[in-house]
C-alpha atoms as a PDB file:
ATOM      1  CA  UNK A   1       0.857 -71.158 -57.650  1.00  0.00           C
ATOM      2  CA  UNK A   2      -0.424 -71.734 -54.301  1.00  0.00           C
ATOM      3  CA  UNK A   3      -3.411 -69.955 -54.460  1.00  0.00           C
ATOM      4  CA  UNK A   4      -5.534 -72.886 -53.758  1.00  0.00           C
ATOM      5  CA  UNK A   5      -3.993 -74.731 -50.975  1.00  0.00           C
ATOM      6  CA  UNK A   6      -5.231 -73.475 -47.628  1.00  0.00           C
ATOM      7  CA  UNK A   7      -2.497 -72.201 -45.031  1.00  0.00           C
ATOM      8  CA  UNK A   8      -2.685 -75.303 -42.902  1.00  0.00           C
ATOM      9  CA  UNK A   9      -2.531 -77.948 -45.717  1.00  0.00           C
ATOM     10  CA  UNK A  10       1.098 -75.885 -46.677  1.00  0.00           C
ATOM     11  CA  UNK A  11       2.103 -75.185 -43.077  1.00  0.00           C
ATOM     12  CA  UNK A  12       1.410 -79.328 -43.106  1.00  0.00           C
ATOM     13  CA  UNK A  13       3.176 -80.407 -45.848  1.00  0.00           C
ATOM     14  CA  UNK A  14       5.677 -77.803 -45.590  1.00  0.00           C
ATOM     15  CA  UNK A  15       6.507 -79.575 -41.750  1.00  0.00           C
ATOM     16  CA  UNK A  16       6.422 -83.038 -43.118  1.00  0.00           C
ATOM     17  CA  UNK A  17       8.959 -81.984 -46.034  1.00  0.00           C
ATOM     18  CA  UNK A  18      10.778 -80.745 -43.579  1.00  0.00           C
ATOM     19  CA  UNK A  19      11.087 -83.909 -41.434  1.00  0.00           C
ATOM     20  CA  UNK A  20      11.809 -86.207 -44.243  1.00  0.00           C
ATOM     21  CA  UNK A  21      13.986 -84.507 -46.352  1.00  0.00           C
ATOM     22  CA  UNK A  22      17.357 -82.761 -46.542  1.00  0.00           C
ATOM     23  CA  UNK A  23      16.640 -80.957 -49.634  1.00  0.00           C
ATOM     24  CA  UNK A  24      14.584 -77.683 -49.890  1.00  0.00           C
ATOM     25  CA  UNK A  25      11.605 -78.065 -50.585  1.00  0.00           C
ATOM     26  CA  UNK A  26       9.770 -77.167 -54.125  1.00  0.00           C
ATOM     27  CA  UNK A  27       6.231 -75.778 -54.239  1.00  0.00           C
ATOM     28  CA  UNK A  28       4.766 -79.147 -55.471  1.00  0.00           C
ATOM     29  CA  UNK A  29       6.375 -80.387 -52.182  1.00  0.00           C
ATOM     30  CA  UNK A  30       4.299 -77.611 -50.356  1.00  0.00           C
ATOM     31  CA  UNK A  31       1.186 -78.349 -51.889  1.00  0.00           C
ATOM     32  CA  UNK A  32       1.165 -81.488 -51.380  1.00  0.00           C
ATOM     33  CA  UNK A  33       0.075 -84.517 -53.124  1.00  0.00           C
ATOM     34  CA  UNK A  34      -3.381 -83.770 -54.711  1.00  0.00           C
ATOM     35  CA  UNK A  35      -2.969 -86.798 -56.994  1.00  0.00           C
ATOM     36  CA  UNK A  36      -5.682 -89.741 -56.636  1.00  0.00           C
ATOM     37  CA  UNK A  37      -2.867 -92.012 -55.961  1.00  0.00           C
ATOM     38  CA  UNK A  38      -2.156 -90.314 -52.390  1.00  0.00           C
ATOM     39  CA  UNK A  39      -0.930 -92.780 -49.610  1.00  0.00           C
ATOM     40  CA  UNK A  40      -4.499 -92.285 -48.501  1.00  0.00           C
ATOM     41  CA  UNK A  41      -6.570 -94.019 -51.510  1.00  0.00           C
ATOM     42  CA  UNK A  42      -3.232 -96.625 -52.020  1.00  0.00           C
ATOM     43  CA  UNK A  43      -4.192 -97.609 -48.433  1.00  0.00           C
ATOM     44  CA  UNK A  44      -7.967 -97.683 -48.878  1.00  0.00           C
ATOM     45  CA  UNK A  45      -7.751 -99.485 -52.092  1.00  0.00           C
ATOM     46  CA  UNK A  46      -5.248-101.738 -50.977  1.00  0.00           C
ATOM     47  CA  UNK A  47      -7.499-102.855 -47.689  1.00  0.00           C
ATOM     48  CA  UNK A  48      -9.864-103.112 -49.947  1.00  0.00           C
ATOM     49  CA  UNK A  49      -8.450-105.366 -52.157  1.00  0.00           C
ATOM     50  CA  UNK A  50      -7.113-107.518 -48.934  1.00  0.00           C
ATOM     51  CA  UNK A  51     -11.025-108.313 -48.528  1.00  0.00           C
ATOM     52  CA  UNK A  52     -12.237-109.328 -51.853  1.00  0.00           C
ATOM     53  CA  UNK A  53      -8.634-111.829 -51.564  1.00  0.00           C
ATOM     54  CA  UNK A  54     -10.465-112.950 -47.987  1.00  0.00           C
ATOM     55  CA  UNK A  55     -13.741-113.478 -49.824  1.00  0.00           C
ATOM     56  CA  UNK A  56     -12.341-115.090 -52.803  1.00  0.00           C
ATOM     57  CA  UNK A  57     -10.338-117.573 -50.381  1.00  0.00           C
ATOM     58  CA  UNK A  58     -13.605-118.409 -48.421  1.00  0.00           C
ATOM     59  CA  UNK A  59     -15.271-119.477 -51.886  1.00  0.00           C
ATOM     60  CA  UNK A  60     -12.226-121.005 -53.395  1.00  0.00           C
ATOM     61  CA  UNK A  61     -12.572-124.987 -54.110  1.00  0.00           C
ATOM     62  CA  UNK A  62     -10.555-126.956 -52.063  1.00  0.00           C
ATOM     63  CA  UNK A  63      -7.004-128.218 -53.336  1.00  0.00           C
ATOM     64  CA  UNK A  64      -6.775-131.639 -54.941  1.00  0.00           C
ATOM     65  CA  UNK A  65      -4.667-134.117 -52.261  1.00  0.00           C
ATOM     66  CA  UNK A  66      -1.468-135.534 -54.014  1.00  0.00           C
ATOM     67  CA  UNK A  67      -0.048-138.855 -52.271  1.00  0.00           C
ATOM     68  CA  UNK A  68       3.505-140.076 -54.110  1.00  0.00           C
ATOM     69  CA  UNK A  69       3.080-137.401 -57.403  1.00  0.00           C
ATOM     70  CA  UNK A  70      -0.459-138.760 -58.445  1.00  0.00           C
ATOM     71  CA  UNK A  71      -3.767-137.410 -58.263  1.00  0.00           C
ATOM     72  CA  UNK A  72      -6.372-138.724 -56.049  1.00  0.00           C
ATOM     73  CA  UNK A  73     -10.390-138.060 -56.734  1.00  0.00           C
END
């Protein structure tokens, strides 16, 4: 079952588990998480979506100015 995580990714993991949890750990909790939705891409993706909302803010039209609830051109 563990056949292909290398020793130090499990020794890892395995220390981690140990740090932030009180139960025993299972073997998906030694191997890690090998999903693509690791911390790892969340944080890449999410820094990545922080730019395109920079960009998108830089090219954005400017708000329309209300003065008393109406709508000035």
């Amino acid at each position: 079952m563990l056949q292909d995580v290398s020793y130090s990714k499990a020794a890892e993991n395995l220390a981690q588990h140990i740090k932030t949890s009180r139960y025993p750990p299972t073997i998906a909790d030694i191997r890690g998480n090998t999903s693509p939705l690791s911390v790892d891409n969340l944080r890449i993706q999410t820094e990545e979506r922080f730019r395109l909302m920079d960009g998108w803010e830089r090219n954005a039209c400017p708000r329309p100015r209300l003065t008393e609830g109406k709508q000035h051109d």
